[in-house]
Structures are given as structure tokens and as C-alpha cells.
C-alpha atoms as a PDB file:
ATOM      1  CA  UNK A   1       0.000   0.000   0.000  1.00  0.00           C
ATOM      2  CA  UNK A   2       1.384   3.186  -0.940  1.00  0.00           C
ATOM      3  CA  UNK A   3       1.107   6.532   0.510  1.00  0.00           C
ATOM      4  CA  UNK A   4       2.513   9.977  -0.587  1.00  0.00           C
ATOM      5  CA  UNK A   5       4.831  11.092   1.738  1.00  0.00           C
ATOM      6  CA  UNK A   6       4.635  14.497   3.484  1.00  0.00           C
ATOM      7  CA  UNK A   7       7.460  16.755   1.797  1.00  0.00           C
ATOM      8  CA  UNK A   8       9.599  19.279   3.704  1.00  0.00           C
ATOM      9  CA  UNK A   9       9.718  23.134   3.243  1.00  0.00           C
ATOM     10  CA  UNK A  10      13.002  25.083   2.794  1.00  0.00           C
ATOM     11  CA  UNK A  11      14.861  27.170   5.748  1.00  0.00           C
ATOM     12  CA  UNK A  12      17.272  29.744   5.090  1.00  0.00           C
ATOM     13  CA  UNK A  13      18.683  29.221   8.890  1.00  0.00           C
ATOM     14  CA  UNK A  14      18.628  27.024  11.537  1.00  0.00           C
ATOM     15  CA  UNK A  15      16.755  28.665  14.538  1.00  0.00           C
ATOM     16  CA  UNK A  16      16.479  27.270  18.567  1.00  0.00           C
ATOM     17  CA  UNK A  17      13.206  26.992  19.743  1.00  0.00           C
ATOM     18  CA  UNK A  18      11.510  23.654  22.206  1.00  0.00           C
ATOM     19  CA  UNK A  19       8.510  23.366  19.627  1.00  0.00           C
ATOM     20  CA  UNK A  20      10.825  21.468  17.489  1.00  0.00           C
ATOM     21  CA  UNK A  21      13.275  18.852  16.976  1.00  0.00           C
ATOM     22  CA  UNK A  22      15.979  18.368  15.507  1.00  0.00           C
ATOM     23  CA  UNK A  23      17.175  15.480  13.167  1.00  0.00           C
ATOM     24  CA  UNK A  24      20.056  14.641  10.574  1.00  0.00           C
ATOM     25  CA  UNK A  25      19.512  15.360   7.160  1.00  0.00           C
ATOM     26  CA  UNK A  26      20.122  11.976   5.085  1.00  0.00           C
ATOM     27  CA  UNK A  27      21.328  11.604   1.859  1.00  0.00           C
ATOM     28  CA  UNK A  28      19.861   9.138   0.128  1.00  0.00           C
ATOM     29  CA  UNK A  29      16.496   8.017  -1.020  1.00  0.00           C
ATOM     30  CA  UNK A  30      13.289   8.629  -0.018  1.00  0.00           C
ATOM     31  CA  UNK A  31      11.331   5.061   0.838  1.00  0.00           C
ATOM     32  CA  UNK A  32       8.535   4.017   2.053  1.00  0.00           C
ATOM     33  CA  UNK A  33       8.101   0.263   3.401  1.00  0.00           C
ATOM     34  CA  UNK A  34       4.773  -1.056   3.520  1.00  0.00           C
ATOM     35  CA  UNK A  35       3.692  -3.983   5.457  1.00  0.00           C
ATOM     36  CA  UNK A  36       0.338  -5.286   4.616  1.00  0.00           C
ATOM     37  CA  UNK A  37      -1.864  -8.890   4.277  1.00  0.00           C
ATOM     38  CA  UNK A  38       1.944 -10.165   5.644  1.00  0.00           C
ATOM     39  CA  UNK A  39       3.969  -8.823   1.867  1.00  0.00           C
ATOM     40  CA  UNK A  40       6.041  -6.061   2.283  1.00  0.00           C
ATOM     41  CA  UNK A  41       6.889  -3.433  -0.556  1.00  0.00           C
ATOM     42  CA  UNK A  42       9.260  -1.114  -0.952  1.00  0.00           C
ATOM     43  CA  UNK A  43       8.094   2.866  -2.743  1.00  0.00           C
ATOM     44  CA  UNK A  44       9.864   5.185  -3.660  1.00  0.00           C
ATOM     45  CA  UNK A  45       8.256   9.118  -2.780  1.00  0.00           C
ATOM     46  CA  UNK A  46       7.038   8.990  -6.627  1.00  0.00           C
ATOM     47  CA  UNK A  47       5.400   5.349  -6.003  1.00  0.00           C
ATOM     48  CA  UNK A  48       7.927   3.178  -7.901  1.00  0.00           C
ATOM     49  CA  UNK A  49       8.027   0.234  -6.361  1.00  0.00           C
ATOM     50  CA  UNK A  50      11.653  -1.136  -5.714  1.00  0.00           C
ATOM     51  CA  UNK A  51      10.815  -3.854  -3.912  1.00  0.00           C
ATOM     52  CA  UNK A  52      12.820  -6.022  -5.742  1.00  0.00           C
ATOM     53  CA  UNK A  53      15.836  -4.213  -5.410  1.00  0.00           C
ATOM     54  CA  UNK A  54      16.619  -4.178  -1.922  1.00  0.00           C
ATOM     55  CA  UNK A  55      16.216  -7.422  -0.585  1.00  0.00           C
ATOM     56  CA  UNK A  56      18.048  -7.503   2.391  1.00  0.00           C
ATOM     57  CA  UNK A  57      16.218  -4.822   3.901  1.00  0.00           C
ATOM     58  CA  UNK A  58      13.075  -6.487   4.998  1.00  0.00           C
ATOM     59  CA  UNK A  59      14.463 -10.093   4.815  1.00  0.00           C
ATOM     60  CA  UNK A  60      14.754 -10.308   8.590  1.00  0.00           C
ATOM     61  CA  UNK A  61      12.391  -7.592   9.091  1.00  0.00           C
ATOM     62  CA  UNK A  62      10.020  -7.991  11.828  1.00  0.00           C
ATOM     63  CA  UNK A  63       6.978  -5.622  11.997  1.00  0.00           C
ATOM     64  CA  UNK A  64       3.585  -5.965  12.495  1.00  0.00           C
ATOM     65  CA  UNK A  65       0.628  -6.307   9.760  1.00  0.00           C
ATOM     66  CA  UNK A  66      -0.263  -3.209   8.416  1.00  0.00           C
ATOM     67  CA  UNK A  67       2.547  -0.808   9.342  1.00  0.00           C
ATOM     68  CA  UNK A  68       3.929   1.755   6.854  1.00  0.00           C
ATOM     69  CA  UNK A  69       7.155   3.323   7.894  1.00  0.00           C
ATOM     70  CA  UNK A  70       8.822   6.621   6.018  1.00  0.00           C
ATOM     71  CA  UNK A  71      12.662   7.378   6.123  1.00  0.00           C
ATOM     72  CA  UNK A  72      15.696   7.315   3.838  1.00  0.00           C
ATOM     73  CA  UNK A  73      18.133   4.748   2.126  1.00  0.00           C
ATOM     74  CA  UNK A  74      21.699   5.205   2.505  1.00  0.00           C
ATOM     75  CA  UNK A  75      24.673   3.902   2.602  1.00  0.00           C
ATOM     76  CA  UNK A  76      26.563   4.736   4.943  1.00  0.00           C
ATOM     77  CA  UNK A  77      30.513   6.551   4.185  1.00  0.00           C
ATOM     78  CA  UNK A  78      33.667   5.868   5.482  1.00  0.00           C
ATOM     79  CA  UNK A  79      33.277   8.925   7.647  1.00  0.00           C
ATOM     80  CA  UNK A  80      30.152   7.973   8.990  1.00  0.00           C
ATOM     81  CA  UNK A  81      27.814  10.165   7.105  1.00  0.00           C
ATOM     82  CA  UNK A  82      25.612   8.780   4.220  1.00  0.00           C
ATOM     83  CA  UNK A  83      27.370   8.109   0.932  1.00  0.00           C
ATOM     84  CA  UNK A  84      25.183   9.560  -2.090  1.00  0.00           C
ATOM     85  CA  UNK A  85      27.180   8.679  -4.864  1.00  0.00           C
ATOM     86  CA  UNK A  86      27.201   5.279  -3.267  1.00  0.00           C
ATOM     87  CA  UNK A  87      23.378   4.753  -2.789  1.00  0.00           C
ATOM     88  CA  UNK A  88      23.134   5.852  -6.199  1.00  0.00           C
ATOM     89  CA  UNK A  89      25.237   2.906  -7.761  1.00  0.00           C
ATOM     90  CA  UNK A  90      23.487   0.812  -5.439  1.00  0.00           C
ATOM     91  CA  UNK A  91      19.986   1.775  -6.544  1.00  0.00           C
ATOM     92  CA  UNK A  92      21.175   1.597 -10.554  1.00  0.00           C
ATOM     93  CA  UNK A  93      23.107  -2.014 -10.530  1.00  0.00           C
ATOM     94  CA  UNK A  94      22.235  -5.094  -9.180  1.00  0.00           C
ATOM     95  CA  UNK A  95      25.988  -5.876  -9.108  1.00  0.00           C
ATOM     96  CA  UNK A  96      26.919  -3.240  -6.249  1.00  0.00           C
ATOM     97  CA  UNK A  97      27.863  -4.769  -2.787  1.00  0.00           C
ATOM     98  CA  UNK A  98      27.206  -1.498  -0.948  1.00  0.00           C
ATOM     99  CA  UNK A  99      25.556  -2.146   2.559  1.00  0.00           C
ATOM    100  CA  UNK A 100      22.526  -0.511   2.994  1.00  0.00           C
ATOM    101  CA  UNK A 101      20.703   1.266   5.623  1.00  0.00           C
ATOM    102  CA  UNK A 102      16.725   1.851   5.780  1.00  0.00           C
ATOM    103  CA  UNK A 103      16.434   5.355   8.386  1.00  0.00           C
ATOM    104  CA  UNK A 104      13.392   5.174   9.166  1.00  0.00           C
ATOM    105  CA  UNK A 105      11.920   8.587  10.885  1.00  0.00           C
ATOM    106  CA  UNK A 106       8.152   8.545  10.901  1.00  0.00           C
ATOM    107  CA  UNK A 107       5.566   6.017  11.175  1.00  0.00           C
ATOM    108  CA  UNK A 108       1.997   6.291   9.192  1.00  0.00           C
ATOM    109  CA  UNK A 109       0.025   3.152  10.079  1.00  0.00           C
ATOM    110  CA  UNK A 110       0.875   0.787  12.700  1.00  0.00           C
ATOM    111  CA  UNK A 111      -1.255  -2.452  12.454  1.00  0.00           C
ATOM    112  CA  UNK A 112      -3.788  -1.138  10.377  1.00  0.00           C
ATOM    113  CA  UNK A 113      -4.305   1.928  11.875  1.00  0.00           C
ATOM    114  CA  UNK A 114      -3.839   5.314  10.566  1.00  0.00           C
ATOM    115  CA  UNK A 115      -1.419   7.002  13.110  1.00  0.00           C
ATOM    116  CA  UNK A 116      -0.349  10.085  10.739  1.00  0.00           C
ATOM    117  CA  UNK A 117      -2.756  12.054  12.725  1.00  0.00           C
ATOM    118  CA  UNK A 118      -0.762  11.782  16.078  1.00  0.00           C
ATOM    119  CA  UNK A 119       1.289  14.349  16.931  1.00  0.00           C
ATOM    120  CA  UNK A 120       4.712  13.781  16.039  1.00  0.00           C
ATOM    121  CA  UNK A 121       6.623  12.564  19.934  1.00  0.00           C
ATOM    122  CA  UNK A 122       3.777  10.403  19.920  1.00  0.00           C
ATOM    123  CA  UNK A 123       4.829   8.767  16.291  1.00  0.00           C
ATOM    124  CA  UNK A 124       7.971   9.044  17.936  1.00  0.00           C
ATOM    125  CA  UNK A 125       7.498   6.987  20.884  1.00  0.00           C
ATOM    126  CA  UNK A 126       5.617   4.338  19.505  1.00  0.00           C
ATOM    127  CA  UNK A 127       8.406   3.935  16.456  1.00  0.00           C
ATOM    128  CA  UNK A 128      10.955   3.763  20.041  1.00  0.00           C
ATOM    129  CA  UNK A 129       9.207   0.350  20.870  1.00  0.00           C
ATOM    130  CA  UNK A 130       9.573  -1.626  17.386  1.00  0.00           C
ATOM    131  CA  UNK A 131      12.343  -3.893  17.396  1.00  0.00           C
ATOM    132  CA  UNK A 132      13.347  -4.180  13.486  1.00  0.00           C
ATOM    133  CA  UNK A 133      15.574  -7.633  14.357  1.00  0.00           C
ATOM    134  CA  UNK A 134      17.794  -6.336  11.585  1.00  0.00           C
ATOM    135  CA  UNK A 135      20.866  -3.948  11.160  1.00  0.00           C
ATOM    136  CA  UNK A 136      19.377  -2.811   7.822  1.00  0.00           C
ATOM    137  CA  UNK A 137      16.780  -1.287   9.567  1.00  0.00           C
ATOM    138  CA  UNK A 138      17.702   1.700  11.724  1.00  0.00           C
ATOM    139  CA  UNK A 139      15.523   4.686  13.981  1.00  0.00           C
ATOM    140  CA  UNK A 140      16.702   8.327  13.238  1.00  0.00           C
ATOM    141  CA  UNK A 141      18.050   9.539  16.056  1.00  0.00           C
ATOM    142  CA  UNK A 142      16.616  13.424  16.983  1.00  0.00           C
ATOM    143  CA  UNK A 143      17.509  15.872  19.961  1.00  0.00           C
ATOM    144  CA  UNK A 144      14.784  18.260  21.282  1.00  0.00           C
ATOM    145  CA  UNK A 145      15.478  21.654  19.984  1.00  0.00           C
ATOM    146  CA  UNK A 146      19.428  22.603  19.880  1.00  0.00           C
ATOM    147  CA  UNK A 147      19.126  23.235  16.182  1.00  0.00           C
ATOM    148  CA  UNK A 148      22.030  25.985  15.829  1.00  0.00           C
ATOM    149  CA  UNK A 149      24.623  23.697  17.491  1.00  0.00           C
ATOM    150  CA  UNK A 150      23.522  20.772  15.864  1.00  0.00           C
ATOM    151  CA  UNK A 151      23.866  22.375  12.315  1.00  0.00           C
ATOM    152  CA  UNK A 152      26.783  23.886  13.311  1.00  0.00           C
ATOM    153  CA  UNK A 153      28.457  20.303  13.726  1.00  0.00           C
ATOM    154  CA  UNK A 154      26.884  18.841  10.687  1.00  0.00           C
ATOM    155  CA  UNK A 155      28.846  21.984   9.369  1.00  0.00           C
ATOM    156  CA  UNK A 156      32.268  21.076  10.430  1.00  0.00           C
ATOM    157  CA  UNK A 157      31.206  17.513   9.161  1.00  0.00           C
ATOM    158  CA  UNK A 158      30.232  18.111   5.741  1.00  0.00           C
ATOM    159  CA  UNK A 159      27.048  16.806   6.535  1.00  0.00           C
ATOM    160  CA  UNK A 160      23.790  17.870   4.194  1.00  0.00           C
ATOM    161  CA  UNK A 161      21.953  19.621   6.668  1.00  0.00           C
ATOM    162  CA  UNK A 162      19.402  19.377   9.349  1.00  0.00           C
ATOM    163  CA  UNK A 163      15.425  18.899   9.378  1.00  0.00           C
ATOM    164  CA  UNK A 164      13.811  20.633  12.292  1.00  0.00           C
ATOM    165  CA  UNK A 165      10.246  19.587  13.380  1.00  0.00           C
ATOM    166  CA  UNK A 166       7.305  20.488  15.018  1.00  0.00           C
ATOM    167  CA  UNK A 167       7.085  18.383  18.178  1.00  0.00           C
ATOM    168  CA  UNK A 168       2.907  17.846  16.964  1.00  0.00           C
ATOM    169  CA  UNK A 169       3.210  18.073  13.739  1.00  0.00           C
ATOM    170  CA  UNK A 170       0.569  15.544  12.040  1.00  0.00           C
ATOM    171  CA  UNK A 171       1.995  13.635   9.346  1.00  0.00           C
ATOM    172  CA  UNK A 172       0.377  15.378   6.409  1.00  0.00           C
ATOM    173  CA  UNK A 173       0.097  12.951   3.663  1.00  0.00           C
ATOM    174  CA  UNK A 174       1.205  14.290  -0.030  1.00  0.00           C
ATOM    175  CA  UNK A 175       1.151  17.585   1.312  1.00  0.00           C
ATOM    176  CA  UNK A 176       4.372  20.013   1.627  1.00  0.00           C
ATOM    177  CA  UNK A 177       4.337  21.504   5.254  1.00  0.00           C
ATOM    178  CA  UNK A 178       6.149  24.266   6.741  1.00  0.00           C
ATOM    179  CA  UNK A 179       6.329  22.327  10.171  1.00  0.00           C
ATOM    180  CA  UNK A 180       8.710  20.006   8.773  1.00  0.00           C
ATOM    181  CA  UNK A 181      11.763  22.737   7.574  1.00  0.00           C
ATOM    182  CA  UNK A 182      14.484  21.481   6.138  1.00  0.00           C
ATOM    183  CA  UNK A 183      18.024  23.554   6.428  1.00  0.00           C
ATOM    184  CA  UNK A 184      20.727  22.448   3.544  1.00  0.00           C
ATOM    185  CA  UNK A 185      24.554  22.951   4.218  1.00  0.00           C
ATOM    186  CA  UNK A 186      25.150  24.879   1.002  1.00  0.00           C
ATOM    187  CA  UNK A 187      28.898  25.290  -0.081  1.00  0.00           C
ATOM    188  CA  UNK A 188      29.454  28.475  -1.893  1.00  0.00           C
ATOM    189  CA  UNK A 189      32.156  28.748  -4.734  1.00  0.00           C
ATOM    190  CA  UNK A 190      33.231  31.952  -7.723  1.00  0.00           C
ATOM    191  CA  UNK A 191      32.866  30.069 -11.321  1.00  0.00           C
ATOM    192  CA  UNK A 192      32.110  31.173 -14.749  1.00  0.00           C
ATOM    193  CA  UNK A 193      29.299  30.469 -16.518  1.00  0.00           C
ATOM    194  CA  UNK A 194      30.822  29.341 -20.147  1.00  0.00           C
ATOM    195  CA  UNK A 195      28.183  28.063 -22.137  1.00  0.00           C
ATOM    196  CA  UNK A 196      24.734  26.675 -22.797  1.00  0.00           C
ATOM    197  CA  UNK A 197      23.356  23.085 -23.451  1.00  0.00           C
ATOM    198  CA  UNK A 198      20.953  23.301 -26.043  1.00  0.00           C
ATOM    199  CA  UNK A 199      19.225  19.932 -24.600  1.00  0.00           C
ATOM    200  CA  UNK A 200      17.925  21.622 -21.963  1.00  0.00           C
ATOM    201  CA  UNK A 201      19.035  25.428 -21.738  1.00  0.00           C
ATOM    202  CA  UNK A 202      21.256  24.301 -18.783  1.00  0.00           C
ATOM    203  CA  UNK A 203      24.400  26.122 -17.826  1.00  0.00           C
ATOM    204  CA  UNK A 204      27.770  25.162 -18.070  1.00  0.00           C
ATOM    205  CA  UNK A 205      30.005  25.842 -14.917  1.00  0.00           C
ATOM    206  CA  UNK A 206      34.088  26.227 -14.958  1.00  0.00           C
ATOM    207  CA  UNK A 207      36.448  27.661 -12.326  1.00  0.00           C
ATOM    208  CA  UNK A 208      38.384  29.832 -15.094  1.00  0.00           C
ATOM    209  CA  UNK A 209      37.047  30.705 -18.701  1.00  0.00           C
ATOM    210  CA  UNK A 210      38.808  28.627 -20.877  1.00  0.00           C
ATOM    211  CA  UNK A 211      38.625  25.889 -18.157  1.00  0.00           C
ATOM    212  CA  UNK A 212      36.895  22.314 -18.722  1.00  0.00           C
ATOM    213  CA  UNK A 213      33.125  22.304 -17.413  1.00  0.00           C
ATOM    214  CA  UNK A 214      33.270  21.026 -12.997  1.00  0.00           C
ATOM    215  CA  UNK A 215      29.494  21.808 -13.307  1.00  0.00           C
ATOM    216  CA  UNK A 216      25.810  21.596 -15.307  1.00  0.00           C
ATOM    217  CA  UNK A 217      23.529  24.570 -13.404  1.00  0.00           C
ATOM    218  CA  UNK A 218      20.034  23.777 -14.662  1.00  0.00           C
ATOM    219  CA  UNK A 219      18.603  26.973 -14.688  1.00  0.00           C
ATOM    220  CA  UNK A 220      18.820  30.956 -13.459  1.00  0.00           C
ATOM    221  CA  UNK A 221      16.180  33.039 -12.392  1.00  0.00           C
ATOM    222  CA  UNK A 222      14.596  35.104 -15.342  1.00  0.00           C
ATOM    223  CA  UNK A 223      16.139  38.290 -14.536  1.00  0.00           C
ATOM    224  CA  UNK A 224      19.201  36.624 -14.316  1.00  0.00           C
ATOM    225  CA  UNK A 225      19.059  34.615 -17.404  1.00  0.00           C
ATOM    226  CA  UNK A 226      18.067  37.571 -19.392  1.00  0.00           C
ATOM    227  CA  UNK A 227      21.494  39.308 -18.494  1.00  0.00           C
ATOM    228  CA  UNK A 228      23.021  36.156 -20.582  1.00  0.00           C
ATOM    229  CA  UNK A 229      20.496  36.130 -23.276  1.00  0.00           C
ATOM    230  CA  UNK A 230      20.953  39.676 -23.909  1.00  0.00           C
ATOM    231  CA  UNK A 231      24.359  39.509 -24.419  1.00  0.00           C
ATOM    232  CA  UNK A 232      24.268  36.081 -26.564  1.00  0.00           C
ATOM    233  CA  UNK A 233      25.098  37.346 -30.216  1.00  0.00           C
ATOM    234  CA  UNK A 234      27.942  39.156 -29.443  1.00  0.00           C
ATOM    235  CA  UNK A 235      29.449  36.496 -26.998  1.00  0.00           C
ATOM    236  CA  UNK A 236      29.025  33.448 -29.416  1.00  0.00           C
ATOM    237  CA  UNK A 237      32.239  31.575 -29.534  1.00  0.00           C
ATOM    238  CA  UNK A 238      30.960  28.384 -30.786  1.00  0.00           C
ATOM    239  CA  UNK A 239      28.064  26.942 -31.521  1.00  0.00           C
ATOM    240  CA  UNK A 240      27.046  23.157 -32.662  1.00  0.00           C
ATOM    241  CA  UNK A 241      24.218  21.189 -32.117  1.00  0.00           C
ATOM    242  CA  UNK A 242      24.439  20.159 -28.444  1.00  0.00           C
ATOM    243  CA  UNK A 243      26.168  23.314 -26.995  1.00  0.00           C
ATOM    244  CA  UNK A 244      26.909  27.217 -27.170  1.00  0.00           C
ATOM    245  CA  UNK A 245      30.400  28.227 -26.049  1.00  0.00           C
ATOM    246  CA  UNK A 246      30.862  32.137 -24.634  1.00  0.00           C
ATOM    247  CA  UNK A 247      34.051  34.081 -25.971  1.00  0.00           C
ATOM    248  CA  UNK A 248      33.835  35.728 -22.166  1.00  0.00           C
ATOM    249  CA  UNK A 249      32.553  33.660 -19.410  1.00  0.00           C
ATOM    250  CA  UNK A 250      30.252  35.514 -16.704  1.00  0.00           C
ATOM    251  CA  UNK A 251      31.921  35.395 -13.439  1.00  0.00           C
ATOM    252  CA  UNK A 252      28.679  34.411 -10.748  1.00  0.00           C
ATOM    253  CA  UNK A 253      28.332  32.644  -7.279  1.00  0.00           C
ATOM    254  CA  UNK A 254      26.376  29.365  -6.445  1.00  0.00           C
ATOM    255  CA  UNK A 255      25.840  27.359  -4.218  1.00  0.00           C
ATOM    256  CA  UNK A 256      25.648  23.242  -4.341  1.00  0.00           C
ATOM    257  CA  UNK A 257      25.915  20.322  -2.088  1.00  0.00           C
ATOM    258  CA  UNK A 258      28.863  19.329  -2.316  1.00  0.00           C
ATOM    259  CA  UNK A 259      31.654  17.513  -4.661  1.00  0.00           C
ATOM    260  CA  UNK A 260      31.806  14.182  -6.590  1.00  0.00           C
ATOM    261  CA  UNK A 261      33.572  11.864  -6.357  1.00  0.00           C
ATOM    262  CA  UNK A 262      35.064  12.603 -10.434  1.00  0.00           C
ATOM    263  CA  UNK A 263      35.078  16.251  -9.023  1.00  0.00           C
ATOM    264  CA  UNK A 264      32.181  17.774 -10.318  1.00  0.00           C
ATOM    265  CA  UNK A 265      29.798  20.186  -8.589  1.00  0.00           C
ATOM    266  CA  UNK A 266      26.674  18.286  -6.960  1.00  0.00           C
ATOM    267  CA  UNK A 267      23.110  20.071  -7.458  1.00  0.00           C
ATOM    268  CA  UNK A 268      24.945  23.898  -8.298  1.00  0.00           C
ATOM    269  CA  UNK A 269      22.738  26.543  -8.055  1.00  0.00           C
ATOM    270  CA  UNK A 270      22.832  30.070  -9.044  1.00  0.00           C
ATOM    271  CA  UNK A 271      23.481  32.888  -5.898  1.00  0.00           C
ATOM    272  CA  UNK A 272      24.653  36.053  -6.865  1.00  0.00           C
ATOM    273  CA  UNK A 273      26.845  37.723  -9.636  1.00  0.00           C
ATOM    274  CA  UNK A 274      30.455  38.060  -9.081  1.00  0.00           C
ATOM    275  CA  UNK A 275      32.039  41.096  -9.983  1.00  0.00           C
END
């Protein structure tokens, strides 16, 4: 049985306050785990099932009848955090032996009863009491409010962020909420914006001019992108079918995530122009 998972606003800071708590942001994938007439499934937030896929995570599972549970898949890095990259390979190729990790956070029906309504500690409390009898099954830990310090050290970790909740907040099926407020660890970094990829009007990203592309930004605000388009005819250097090369790059800001692995710029986003 799936549901539509509740989906998390955006917070330019982290703020203190006891209303809320305050969890790890993982990075991974959304799932959803469904337990019901004794089959479990496995849903992604868009309702792909990839049951199939990931086995081992409710092989030795042991939950009750109709029981959904929400969290992330990760795997986990060699510095403790989740691995993206990793969980990626893992989610494309049978063939990868990366250990995974189902984090569950939130619990939406617990033997056939709709719990969303309960107010979040309460979800809480009664997810404390399951016993999962596996190691690919793990609880999110959370703290009660401290949400400065804690992003601060997710900070000097290179973590992705921090989610801070309302202590009773419902669990708002396929609904975005601003009681669930999610606060990214953005790295910021000076590039050039060399060309455009005709595909799909994306922007190509490179630490000098003349430099290879570390980046694809996918789009700029309109006001921005008019600054480029303005200035297009006369800045042509070349031009084929896939891509438009810039004699004169345009020196900007963004923020992104963080670096791959084949060092490229994860999820870049346009900030501010750099003069």
C-alpha cells in the first residue's frame, strides 16, 4: 500500500526553539516500506516500487501487519555520514555490494491503523518500541530543539543539513508543510558560466574561462538569465548542435551540495553575480 509522503519546506537558517526537533539530514532516497496482508513493498516518494531491489532490507524484518514506515536509504561513508554517490550505484546495478541502511523517521500506520494524525513525539514513541531484528533497519536519532549547534556540527562535518520539526506536527500525507523545515549545508564557490546546453538550456560551470566544465547549473532566475540572453550574439564563440560556447565567461556565485567523487559540482545553483 502506498502513501505519498509528506514533503519538507526550505529554511534559510537554523533557529532554537523547544517546539521542534531536531534530526540529521540523510542523503539518500526517499522510501517508504509497507507492510500489509503479511507482503512487504518497498516505494519510492514517486510510487515506484523497488521492492525487488533491496532485498536484504526487509528479509529479517520484523513488523507488524499493516505498518507503513517513512525514512531514507543510505549507505553509509567511510566517515560515517551517508554516501550519495554510493546509494546511487546501489539503486542503478544489481551488481553493487554497498551495505545498505533503511532510516526510518516517521511512522503512518501501525497495524492497520492510521497514526499520521498523532502528533509527532507520539509517532515518535511508539516507532521507540519496534524492534526491526535487523541492522538494515535503523531509527533516526533526533535531539529536542538545539538546532544551531547541531547544524553547526553537521557543518564542520560536511554533513547535508538538518530537518527541524514540530514536536505535533501531524503527518500530512502528499502535502508540503512548513512544520517540517528542512536547512541544507550549502557550499558556496566563484565560477564562470561558459556556455549553454541546447538539450535543456542548462548552464555550463568552470572555475576559469577557458577551463573544462566542474558543473551543469540547470537553470537561473529570469532576470538573471536575461542578463546572458541579452548579451548572446555578441558572446558566441561556438556553436554546434548540443552546446553554445561564450568568448567571455560571466563570473557568478552558487551554491551546491557538495563535490563528486570525479570532481564535479553536486546540485549547483545560481546565488549572486560576481564582480
Amino acid at each position: 500500500m502506498f502513501v505519498s509522503p509528506m514533503l519538507l519546506e526550505r529554511g534559510a537558517e537554523p533557529f532554537d526553539s523547544e517546539d521542534y526537533i531536531t534530526e540529521l539530514k540523510l542523503d539518500g532516497i526517499r522510501l517508504l516500506l509497507s507492510k500489509f496482508d503479511n507482503k512487504v513493498r518497498l516505494y519510492t516518494r514517486h510510487n515506484n516500487e523497488v521492492t525487488s531491489l533491496f532485498p536484504e532490507i526487509y528479509k529479517d524484518l520484523e513488523i507488524p501487519d499493516g505498518t507503513i514506515l517513512d525514512g531514507e536509504l543510505i549507505v553509509p561513508g567511510p566517515n560515517g555520514g551517508p554516501d550519495f554517490e554510493a546509494v546511487m550505484e546501489r539503486f542503478k546495478s544489481a551488481r553493487s555490494t554497498h551495505f545498505l541502511q533503511f532510516c526510518v523517521f516517521d511512522i503512518i500506520y501501525y497495524k492497520g491503523e492510521k497514526v499520521a494524525n498523532w502528533p509527532l513525539i507520539q509517532r515518535k514513541e511508539l516507532l521507540s518500541k519496534l524492534n526491526f531484528q535487523t541492522e538494515h533497519v535503523v531509527l533516526v536519532q533526533w535531539v529536542e530543539g538545539n538546532a544551531i549547534a547541531y547544524f553547526n556540527a553537521v557543518k564542520e562535518n560536511s554533513l547535508e543539513g538538518i530537518v527541524q520539526k514540530r514536536k505535533d506536527s501531524r503527518y500530512e500525507i502528499d502535502k508540503r508543510s512548513d512544520k517540517w523545515i528542512k536547512v541544507i549545508n550549502y557550499h558556496y564557490l566563484d565560477v564562470y558560466i561558459t556556455g549553454i546546453l541546447k538539450r535543456d538550456n542548462s548552464y555550463l560551470l568552470a572555475l576559469d574561462e577557458h577551463d573544462p566544465a566542474i558543473g551543469v547549473m540547470e537553470s537561473l532566475p529570469v532576470t538573471e538569465s536575461k542578463k546572458i540572453y541579452d548579451a548572446l550574439q555578441e558572446n558566441i564563440f561556438e556553436e554546434n548542435d548540443r552546446v553554445i560556447r561564450f568568448k567571455k565567461g560571466f563570473p557568478c556565485n552558487i551554491k551546491f551540495r557538495n563535490w563528486t567523487s570525479n570532481g564535479k559540482l553536486r546540485v549547483p545553483s545560481f546565488h549572486k553575480w560576481h564582480t
